[in-house]
PDB file of N, CA and C in Angstrom:
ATOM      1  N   UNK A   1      54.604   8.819-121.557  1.00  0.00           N
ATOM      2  CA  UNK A   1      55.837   9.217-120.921  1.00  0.00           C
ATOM      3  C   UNK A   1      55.696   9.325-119.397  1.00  0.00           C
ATOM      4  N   UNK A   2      54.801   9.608-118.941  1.00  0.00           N
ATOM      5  CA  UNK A   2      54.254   9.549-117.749  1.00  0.00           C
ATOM      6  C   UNK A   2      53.966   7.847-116.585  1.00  0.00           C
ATOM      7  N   UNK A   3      54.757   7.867-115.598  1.00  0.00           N
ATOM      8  CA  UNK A   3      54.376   6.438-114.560  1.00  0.00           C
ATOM      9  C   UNK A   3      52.876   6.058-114.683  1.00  0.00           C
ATOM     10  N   UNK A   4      52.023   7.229-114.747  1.00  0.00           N
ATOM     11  CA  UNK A   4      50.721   6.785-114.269  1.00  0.00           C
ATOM     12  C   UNK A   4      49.940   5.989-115.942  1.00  0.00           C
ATOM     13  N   UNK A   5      50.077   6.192-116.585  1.00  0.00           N
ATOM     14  CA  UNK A   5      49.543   5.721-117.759  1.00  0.00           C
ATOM     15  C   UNK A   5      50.547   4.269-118.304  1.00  0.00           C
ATOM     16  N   UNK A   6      51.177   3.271-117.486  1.00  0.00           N
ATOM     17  CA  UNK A   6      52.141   2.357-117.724  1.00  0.00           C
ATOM     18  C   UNK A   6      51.232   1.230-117.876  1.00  0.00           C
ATOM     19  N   UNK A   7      50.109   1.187-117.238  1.00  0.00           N
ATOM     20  CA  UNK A   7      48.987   0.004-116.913  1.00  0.00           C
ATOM     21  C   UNK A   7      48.985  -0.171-118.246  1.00  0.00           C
ATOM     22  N   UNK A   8      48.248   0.797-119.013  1.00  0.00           N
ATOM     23  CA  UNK A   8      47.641   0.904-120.260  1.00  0.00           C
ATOM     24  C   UNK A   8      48.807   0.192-121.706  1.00  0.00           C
ATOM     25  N   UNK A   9      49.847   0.310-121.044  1.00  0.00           N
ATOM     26  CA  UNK A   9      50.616   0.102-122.166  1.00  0.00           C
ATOM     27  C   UNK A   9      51.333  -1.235-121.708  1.00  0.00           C
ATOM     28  N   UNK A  10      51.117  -2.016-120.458  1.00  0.00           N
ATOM     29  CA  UNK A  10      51.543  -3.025-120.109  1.00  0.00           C
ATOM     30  C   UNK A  10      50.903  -4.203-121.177  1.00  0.00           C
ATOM     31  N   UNK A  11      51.982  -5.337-121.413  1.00  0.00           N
ATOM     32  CA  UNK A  11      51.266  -6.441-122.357  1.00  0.00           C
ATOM     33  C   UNK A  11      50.272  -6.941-121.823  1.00  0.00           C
ATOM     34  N   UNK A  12      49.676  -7.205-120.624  1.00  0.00           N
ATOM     35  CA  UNK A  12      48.252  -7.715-119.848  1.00  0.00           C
ATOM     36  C   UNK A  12      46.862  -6.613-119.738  1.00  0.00           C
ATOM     37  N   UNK A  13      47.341  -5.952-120.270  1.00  0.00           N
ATOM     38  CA  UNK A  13      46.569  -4.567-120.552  1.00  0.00           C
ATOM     39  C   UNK A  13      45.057  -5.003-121.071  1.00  0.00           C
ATOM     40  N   UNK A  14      45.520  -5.684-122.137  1.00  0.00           N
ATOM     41  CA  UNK A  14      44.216  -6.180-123.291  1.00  0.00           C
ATOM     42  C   UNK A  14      43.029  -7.456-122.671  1.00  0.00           C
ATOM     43  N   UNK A  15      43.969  -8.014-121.661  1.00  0.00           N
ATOM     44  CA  UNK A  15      43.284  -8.952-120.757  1.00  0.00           C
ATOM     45  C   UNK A  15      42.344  -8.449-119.777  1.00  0.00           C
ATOM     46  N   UNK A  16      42.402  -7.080-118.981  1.00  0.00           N
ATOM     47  CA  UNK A  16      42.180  -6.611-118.525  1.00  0.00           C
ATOM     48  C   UNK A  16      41.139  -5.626-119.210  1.00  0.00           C
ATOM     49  N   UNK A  17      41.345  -5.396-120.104  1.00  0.00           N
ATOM     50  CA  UNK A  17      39.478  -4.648-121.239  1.00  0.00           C
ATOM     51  C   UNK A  17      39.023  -5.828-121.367  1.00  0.00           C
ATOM     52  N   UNK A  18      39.496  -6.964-121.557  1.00  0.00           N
ATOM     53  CA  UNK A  18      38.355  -7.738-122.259  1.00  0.00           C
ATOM     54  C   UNK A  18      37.310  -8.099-120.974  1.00  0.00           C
ATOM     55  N   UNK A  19      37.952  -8.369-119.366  1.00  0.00           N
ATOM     56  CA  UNK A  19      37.607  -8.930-118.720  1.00  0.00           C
ATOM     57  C   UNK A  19      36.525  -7.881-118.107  1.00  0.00           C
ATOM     58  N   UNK A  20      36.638  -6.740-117.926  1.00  0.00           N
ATOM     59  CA  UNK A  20      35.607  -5.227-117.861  1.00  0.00           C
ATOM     60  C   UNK A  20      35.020  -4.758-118.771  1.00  0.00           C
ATOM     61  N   UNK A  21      35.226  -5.532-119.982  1.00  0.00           N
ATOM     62  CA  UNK A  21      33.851  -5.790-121.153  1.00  0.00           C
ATOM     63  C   UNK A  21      33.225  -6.458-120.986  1.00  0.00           C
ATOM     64  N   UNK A  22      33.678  -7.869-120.531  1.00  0.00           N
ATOM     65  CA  UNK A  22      32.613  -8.940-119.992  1.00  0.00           C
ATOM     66  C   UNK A  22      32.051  -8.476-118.710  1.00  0.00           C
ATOM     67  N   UNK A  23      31.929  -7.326-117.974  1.00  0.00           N
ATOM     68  CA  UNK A  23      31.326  -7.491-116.268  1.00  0.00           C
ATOM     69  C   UNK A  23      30.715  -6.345-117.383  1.00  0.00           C
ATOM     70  N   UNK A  24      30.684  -5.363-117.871  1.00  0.00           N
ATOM     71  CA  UNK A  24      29.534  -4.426-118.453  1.00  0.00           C
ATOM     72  C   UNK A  24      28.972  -4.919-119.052  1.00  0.00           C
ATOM     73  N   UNK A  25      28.834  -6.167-119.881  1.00  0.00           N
ATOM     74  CA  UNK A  25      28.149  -6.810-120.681  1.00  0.00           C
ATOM     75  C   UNK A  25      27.590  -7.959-120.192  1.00  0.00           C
ATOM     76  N   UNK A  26      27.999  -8.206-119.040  1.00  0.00           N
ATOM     77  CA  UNK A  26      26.940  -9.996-118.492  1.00  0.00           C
ATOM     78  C   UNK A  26      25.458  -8.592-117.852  1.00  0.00           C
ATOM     79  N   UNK A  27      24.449  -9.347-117.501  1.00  0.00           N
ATOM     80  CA  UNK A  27      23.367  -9.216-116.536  1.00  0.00           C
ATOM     81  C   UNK A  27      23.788  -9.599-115.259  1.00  0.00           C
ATOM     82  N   UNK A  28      24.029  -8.920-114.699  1.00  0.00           N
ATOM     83  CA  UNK A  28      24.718  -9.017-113.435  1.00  0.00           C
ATOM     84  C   UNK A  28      23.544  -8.262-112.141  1.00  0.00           C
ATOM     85  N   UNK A  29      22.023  -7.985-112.531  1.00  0.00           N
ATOM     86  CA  UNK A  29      21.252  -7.385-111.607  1.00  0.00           C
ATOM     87  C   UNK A  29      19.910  -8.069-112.539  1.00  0.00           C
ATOM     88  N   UNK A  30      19.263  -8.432-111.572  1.00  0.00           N
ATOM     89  CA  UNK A  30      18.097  -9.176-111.664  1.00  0.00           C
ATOM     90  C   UNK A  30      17.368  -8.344-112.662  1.00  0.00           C
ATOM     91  N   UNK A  31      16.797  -7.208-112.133  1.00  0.00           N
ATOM     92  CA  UNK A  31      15.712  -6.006-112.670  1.00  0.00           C
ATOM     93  C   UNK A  31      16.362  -5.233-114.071  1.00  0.00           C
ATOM     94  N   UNK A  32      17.456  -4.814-114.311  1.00  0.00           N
ATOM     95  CA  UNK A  32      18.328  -4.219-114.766  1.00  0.00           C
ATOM     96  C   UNK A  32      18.734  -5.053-116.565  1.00  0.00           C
ATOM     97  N   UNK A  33      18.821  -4.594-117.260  1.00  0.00           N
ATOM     98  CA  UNK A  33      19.423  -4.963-118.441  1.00  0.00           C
ATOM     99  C   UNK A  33      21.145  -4.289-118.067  1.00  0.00           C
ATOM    100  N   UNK A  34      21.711  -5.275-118.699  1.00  0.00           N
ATOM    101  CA  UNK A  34      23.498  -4.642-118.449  1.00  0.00           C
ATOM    102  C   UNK A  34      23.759  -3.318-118.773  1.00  0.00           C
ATOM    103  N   UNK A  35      24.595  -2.951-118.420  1.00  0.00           N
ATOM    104  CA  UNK A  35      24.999  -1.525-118.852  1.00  0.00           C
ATOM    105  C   UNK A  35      25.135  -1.268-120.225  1.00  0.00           C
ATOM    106  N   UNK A  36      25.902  -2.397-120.760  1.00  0.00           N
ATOM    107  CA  UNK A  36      26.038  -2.132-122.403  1.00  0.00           C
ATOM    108  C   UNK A  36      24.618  -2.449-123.475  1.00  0.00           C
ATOM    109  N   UNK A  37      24.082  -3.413-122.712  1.00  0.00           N
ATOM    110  CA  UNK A  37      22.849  -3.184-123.401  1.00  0.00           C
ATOM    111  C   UNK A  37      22.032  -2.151-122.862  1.00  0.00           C
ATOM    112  N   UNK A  38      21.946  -1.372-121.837  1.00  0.00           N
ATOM    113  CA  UNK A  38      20.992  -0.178-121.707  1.00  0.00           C
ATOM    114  C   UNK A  38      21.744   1.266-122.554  1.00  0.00           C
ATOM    115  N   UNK A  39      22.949   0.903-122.835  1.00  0.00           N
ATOM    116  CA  UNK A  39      23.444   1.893-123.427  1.00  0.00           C
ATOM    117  C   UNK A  39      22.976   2.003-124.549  1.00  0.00           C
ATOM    118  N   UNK A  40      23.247   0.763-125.360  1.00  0.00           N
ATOM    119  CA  UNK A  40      22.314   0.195-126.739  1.00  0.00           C
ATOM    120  C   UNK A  40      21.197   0.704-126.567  1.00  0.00           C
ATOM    121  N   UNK A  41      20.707   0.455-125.983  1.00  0.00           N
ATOM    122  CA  UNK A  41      18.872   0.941-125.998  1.00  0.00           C
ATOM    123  C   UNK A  41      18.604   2.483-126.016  1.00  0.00           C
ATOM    124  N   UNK A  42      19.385   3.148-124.987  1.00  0.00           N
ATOM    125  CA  UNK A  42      19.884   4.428-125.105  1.00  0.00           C
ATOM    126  C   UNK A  42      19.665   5.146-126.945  1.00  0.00           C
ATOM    127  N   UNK A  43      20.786   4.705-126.945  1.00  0.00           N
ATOM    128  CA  UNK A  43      21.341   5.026-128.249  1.00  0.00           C
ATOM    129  C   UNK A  43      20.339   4.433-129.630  1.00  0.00           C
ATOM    130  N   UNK A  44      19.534   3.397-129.872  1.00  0.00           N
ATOM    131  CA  UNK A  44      18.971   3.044-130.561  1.00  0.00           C
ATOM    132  C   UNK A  44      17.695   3.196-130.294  1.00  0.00           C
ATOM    133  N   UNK A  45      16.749   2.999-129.382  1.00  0.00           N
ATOM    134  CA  UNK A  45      15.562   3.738-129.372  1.00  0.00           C
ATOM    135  C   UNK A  45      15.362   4.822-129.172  1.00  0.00           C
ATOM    136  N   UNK A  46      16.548   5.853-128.474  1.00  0.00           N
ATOM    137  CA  UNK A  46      16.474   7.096-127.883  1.00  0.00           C
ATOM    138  C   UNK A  46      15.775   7.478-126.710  1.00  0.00           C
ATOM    139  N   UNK A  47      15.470   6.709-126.185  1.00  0.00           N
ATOM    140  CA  UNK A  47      14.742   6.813-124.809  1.00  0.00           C
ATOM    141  C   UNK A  47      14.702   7.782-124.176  1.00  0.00           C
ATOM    142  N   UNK A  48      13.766   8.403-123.795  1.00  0.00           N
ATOM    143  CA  UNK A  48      13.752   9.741-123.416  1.00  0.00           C
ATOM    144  C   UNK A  48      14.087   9.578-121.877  1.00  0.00           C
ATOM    145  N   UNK A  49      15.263  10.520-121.353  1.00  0.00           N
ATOM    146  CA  UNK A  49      15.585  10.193-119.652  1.00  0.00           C
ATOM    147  C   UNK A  49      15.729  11.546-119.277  1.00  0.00           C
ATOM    148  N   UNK A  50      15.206  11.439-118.015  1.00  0.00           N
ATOM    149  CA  UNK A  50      15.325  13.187-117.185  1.00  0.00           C
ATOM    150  C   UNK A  50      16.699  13.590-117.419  1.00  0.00           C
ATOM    151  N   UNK A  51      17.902  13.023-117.527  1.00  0.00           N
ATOM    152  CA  UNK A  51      19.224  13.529-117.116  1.00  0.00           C
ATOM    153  C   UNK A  51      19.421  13.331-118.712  1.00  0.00           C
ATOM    154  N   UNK A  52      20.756  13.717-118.618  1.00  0.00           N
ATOM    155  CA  UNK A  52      22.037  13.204-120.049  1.00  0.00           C
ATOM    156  C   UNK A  52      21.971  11.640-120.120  1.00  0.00           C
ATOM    157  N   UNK A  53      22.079  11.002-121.189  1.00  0.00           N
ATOM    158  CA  UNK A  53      22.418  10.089-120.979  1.00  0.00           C
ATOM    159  C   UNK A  53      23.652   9.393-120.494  1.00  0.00           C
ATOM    160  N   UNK A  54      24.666  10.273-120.468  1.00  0.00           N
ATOM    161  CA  UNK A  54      25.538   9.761-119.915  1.00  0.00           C
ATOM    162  C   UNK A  54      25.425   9.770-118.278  1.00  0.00           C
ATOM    163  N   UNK A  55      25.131  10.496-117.831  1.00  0.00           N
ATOM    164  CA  UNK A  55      24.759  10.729-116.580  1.00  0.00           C
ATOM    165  C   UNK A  55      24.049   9.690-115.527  1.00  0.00           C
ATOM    166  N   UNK A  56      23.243   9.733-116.395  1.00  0.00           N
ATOM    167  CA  UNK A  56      22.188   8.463-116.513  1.00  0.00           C
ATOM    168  C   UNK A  56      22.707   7.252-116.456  1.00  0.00           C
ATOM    169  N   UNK A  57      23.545   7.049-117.373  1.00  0.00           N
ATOM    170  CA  UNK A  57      24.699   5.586-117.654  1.00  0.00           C
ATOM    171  C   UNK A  57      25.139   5.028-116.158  1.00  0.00           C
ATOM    172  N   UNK A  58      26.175   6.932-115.797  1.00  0.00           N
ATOM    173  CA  UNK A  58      27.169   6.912-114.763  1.00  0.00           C
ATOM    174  C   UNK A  58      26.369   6.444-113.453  1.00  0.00           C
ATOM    175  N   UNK A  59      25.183   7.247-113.485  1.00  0.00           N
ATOM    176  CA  UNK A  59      24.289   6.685-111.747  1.00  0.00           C
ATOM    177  C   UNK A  59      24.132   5.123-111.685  1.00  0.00           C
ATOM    178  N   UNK A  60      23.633   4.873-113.013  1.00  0.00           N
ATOM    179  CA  UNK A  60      23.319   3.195-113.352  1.00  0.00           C
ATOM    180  C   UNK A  60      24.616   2.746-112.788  1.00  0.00           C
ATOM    181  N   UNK A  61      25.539   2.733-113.260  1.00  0.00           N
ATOM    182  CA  UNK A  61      26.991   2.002-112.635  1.00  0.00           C
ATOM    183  C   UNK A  61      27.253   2.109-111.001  1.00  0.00           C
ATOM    184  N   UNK A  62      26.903   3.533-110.744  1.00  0.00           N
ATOM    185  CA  UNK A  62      27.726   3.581-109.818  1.00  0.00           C
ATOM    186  C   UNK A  62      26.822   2.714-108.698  1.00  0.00           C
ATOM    187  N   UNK A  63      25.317   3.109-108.983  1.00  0.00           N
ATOM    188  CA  UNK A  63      23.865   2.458-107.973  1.00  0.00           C
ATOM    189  C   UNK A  63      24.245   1.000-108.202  1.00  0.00           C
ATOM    190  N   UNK A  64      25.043   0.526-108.908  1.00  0.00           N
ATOM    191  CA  UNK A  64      24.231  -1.163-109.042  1.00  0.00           C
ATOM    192  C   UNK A  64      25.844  -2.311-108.695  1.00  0.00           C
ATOM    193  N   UNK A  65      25.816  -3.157-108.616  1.00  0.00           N
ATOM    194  CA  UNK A  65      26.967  -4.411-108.806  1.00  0.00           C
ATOM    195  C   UNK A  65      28.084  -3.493-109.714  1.00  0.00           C
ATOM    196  N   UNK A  66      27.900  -3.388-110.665  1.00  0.00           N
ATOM    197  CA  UNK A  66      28.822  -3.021-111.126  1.00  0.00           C
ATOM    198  C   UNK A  66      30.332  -2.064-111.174  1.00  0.00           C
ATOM    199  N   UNK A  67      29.938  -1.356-110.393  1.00  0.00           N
ATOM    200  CA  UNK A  67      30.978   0.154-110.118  1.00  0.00           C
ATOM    201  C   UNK A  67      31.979  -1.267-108.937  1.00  0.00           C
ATOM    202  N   UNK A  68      31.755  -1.989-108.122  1.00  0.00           N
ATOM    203  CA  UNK A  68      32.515  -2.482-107.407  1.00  0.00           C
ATOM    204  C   UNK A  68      33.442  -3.555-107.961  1.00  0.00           C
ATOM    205  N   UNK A  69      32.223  -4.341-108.438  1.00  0.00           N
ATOM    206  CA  UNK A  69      33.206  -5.930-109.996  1.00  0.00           C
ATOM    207  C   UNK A  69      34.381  -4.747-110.724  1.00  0.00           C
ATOM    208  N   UNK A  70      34.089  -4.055-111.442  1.00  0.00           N
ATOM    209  CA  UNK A  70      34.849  -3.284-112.245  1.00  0.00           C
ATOM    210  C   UNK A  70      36.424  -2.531-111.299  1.00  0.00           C
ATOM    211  N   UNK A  71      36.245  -2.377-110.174  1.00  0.00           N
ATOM    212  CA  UNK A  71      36.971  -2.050-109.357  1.00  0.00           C
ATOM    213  C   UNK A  71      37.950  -3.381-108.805  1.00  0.00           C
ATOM    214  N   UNK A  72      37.226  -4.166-108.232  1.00  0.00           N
ATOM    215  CA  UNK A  72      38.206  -5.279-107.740  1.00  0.00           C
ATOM    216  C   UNK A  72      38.758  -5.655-108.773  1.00  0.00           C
ATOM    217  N   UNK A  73      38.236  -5.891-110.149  1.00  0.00           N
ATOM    218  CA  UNK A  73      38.906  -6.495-111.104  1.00  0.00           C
ATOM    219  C   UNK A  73      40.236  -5.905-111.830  1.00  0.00           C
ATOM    220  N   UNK A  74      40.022  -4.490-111.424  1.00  0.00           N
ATOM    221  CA  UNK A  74      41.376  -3.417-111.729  1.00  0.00           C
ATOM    222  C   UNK A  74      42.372  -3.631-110.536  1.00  0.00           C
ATOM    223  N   UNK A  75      41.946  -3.353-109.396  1.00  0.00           N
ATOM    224  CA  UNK A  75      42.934  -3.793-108.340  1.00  0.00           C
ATOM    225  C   UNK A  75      43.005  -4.941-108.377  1.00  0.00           C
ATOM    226  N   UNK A  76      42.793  -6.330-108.836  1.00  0.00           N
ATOM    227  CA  UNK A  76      43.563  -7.339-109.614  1.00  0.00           C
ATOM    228  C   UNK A  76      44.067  -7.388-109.963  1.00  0.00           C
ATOM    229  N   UNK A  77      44.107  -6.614-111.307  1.00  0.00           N
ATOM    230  CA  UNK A  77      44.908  -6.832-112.371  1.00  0.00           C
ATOM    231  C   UNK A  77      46.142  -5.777-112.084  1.00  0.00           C
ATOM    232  N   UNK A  78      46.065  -4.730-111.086  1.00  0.00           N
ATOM    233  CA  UNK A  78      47.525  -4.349-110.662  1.00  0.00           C
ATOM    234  C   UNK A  78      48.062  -4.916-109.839  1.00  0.00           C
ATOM    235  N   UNK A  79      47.290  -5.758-108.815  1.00  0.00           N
ATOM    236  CA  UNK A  79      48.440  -6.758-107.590  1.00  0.00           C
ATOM    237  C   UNK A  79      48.972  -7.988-108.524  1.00  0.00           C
ATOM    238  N   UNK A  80      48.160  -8.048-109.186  1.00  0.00           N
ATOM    239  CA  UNK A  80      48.899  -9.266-110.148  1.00  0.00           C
ATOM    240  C   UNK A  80      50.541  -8.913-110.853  1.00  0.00           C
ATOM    241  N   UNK A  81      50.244  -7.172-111.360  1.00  0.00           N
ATOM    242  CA  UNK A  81      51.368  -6.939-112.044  1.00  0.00           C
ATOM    243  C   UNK A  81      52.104  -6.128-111.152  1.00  0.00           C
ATOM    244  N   UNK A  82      51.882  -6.243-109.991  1.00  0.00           N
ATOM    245  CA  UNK A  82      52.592  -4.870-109.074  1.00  0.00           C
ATOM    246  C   UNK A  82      53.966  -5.395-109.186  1.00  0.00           C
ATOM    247  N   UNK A  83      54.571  -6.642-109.665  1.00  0.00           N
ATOM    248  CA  UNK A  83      56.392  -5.883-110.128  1.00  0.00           C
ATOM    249  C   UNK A  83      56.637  -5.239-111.390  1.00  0.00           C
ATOM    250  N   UNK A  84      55.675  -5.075-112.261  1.00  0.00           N
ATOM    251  CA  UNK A  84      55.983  -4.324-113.295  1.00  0.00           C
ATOM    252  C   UNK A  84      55.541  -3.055-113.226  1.00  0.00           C
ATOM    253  N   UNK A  85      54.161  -3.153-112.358  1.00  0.00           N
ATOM    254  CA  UNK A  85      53.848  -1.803-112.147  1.00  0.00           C
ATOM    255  C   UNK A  85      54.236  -0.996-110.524  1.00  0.00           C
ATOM    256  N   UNK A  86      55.044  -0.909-110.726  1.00  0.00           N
ATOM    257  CA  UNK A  86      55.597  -0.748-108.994  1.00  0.00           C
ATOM    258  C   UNK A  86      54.800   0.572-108.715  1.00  0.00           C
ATOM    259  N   UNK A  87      54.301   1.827-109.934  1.00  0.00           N
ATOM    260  CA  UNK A  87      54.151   3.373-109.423  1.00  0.00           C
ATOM    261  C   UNK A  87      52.503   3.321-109.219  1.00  0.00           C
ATOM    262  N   UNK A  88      51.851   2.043-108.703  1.00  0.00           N
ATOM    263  CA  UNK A  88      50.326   2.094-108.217  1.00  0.00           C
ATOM    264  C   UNK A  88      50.497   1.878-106.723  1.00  0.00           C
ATOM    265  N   UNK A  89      49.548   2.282-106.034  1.00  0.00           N
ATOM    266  CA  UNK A  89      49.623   2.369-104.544  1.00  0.00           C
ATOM    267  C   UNK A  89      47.756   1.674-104.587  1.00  0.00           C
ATOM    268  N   UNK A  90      47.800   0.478-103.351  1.00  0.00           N
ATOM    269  CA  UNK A  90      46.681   0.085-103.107  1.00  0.00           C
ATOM    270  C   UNK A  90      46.489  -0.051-101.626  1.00  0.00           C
ATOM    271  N   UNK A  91      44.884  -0.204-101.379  1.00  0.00           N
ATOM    272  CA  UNK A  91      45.062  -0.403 -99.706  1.00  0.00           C
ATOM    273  C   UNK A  91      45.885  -1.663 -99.419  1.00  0.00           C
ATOM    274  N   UNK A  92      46.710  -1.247 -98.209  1.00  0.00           N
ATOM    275  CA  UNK A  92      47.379  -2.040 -97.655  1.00  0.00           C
ATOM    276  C   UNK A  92      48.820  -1.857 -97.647  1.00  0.00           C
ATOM    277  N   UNK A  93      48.960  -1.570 -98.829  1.00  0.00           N
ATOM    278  CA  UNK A  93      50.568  -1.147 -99.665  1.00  0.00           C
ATOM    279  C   UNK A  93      51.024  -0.072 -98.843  1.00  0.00           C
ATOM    280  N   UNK A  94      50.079   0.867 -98.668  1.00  0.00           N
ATOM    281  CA  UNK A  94      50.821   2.010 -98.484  1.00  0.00           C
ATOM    282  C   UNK A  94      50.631   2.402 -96.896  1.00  0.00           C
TER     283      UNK A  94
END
């Protein structure tokens, strides 16, 4: 019922997970296994890590390629739909 949750329910919506499933899931850092496979590994060997694993996850993203791909690819996918989604504000717009 809310403007801000309209993305989610837009029909290009599903295009937009699949395409930020594929950037968490390619190898996108030389040294690094992807995020979704270190999560896997996480979760299936149990790997013992100083932090939470989620925590752990979150630094991985934010330290590496990824936290930025995942970003442009969202502000994509709203300049693409910014006449349907008119209630997002991006640099420049505003």
């Amino acid at each position: 019922m809310e403007p801000w949750c309209m993305a989610l329910f837009h029909d290009r919506f599903i295009d937009l997970r699949k395409e930020l499933r594929q950037i968490l899931s390619s190898k996108e850092e030389e040294n690094l296994p992807s995020i979704e496979e270190l999560a896997r590994r996480i979760e299936d060997e149990g790997i013992n890590l100083p932090e939470k694993p989620r925590n752990y996850l979150r630094r991985v993203f934010q330290e590496t390629i990824y936290k930025p791909l995942v970003e442009k690819s969202i502000l994509d996918y709203l300049r693409y739909n910014h006449y349907h989604l008119p209630m997002y504000a991006w640099q420049g717009i505003v």
